[in-house]
C-alpha atoms as a PDB file:
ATOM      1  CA  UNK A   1     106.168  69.491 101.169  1.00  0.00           C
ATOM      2  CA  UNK A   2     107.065  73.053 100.203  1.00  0.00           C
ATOM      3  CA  UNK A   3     107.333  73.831  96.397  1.00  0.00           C
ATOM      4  CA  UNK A   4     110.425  75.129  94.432  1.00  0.00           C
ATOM      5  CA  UNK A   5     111.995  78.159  94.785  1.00  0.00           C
ATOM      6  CA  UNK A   6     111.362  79.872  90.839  1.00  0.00           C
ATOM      7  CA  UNK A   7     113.889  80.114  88.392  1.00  0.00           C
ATOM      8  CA  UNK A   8     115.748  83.874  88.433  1.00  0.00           C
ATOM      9  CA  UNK A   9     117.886  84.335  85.901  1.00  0.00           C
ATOM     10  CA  UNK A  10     119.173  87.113  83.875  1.00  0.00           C
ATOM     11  CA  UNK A  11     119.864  86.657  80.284  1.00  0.00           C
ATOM     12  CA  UNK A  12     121.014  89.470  77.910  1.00  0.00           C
ATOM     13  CA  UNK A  13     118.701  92.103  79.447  1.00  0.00           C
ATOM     14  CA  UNK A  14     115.774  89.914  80.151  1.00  0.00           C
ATOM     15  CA  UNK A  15     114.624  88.428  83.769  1.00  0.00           C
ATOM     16  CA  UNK A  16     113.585  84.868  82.906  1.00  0.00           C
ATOM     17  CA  UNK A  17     111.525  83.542  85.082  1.00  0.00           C
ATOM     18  CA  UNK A  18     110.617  79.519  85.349  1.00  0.00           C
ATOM     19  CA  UNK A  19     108.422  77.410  87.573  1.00  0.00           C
ATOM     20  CA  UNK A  20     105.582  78.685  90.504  1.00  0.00           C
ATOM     21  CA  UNK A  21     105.403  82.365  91.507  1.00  0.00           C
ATOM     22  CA  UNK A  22     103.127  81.610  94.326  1.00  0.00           C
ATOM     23  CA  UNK A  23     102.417  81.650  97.735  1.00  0.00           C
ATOM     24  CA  UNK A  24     104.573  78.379  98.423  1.00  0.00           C
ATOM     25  CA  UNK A  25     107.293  79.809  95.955  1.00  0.00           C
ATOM     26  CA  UNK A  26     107.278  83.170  96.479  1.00  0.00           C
ATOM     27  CA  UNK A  27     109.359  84.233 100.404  1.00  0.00           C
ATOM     28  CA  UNK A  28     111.440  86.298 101.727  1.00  0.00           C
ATOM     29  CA  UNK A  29     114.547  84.836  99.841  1.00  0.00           C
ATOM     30  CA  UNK A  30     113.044  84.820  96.687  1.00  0.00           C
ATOM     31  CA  UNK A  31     111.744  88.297  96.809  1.00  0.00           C
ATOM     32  CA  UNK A  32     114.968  90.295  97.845  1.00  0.00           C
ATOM     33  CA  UNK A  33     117.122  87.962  95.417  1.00  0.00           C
ATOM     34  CA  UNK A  34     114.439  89.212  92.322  1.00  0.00           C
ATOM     35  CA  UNK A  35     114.516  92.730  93.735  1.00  0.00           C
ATOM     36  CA  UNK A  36     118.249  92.801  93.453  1.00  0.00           C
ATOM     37  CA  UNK A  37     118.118  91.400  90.246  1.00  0.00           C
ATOM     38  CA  UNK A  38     115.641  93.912  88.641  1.00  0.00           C
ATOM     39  CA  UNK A  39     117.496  96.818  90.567  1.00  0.00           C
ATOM     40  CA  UNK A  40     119.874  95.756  88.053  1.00  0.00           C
ATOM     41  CA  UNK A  41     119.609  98.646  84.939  1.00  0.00           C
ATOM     42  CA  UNK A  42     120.304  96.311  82.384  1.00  0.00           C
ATOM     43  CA  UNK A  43     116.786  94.326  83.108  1.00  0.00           C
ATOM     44  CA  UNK A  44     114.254  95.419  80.393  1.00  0.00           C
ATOM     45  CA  UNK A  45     112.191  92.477  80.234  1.00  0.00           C
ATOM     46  CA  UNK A  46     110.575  90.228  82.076  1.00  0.00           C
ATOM     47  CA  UNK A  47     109.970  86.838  80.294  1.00  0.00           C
ATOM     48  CA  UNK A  48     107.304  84.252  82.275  1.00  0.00           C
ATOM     49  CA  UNK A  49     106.998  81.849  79.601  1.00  0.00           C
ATOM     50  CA  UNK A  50     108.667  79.425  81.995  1.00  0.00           C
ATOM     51  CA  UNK A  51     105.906  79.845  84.776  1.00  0.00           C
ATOM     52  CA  UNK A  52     104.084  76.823  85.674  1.00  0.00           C
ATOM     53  CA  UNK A  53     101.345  78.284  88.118  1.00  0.00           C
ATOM     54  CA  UNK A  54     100.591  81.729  89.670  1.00  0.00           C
ATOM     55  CA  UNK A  55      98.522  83.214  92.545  1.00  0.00           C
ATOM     56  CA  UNK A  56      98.472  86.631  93.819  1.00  0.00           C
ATOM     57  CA  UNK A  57     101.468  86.297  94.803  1.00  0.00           C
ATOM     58  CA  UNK A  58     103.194  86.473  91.831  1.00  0.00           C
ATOM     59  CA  UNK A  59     101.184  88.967  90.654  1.00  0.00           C
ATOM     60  CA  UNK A  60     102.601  91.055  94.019  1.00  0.00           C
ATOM     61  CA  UNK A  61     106.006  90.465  92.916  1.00  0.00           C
ATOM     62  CA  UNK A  62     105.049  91.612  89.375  1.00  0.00           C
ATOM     63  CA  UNK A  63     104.167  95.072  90.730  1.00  0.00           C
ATOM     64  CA  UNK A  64     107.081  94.847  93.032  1.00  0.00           C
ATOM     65  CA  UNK A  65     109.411  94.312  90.180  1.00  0.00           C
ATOM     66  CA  UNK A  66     107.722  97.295  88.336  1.00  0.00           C
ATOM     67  CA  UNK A  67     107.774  99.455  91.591  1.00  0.00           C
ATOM     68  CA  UNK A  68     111.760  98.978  91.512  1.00  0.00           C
ATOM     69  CA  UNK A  69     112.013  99.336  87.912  1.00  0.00           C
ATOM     70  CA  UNK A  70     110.310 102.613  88.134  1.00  0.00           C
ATOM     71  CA  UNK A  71     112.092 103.949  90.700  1.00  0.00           C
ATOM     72  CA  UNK A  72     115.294 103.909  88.584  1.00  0.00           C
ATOM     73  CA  UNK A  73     113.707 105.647  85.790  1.00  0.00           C
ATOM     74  CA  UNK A  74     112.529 102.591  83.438  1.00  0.00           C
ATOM     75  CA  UNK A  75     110.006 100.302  83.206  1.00  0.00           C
ATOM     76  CA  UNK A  76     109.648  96.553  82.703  1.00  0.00           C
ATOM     77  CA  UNK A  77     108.286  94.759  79.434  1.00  0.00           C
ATOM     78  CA  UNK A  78     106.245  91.540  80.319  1.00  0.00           C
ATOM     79  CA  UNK A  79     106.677  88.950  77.656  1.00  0.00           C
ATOM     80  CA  UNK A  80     104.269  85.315  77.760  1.00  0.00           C
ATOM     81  CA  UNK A  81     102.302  86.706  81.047  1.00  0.00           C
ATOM     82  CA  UNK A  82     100.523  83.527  82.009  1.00  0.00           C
ATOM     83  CA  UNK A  83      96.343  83.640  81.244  1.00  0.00           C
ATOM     84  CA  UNK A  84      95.858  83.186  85.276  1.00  0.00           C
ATOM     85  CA  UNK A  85      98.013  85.925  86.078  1.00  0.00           C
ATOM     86  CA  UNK A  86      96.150  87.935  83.696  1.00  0.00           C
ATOM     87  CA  UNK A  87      93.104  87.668  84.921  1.00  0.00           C
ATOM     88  CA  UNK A  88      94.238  87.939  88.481  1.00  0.00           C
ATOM     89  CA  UNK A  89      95.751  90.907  87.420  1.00  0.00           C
ATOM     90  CA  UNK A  90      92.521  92.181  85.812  1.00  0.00           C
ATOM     91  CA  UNK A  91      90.200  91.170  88.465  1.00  0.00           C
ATOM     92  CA  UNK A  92      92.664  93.140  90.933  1.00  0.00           C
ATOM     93  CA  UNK A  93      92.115  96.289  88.097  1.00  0.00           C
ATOM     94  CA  UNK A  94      96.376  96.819  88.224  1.00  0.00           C
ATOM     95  CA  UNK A  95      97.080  96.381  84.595  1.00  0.00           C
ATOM     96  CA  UNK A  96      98.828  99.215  84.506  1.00  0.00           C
ATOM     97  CA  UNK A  97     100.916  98.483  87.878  1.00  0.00           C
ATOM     98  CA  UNK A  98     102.833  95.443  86.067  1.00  0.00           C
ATOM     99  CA  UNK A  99     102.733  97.175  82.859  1.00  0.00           C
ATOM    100  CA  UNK A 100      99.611  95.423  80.990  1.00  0.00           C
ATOM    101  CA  UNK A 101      96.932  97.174  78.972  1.00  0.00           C
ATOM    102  CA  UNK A 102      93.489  97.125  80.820  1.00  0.00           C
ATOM    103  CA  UNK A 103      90.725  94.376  79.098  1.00  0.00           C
ATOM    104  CA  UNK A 104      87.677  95.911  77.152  1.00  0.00           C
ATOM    105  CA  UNK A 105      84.577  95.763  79.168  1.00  0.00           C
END
C-alpha cells in the first residue's frame, strides 16, 4: 500500500511541510504541486518539522525547491531539517545545494 502524499502548505511566507518526503511520497504530483508553490515569491522558508521519514528523495526535492528559489533571485531558509536528511545530505556533500552549512571533518 502506497504511503501519503506530504503535507504542502503555505503559511505566512513559510512552506510547511508534514509527513514522508520519500520515494513512496515523493511523484510526479507532488513535485510540480511543491514547485508551484515555491515559485511562489512570498516562500522564504521551508519548515520540515512535520516530516516523519526521508530518503534521497526528499533530499532531491530539497535542491529542487532551492534550484527554483534561486532562479527567481532568492533563496530558501530550512528550519527543523530532519537528522536523516542531514546526513543524507552530507554524505551526498550538497549542503550548500539546499542551503545547509557543510559538517566539520
Amino acid at each position: 500500500m502506497a504511503s501519503a502524499d506530504p503535507g504542502l502548505v503555505v503559511r505566512d511566507g513559510t512552506l510547511v511541510v508534514t509527513g514522508a518526503l520519500t520515494f513512496s511520497t515523493v511523484d510526479a504530483a507532488v513535485y510540480e504541486r511543491s514547485r508551484a508553490l515555491v515559485g511562489d515569491a512570498h516562500v522564504q522558508v521551508v519548515d520540515l518539522s512535520g516530516v516523519s521519514a526521508a530518503d534521497s528523495a526528499g533530499l532531491a526535492l530539497l535542491i529542487e525547491w532551492q534550484s527554483v528559489a534561486r532562479a527567481s533571485g532568492r533563496s530558501l531558509a530550512l528550519r527543523s531539517v530532519p537528522v536523516g536528511l542531514r546526513a543524507i545530505a552530507d554524505i551526498s556533500d550538497v549542503e550548500q545545494l539546499i542551503g545547509m552549512e557543510a559538517s566539520a571533518p
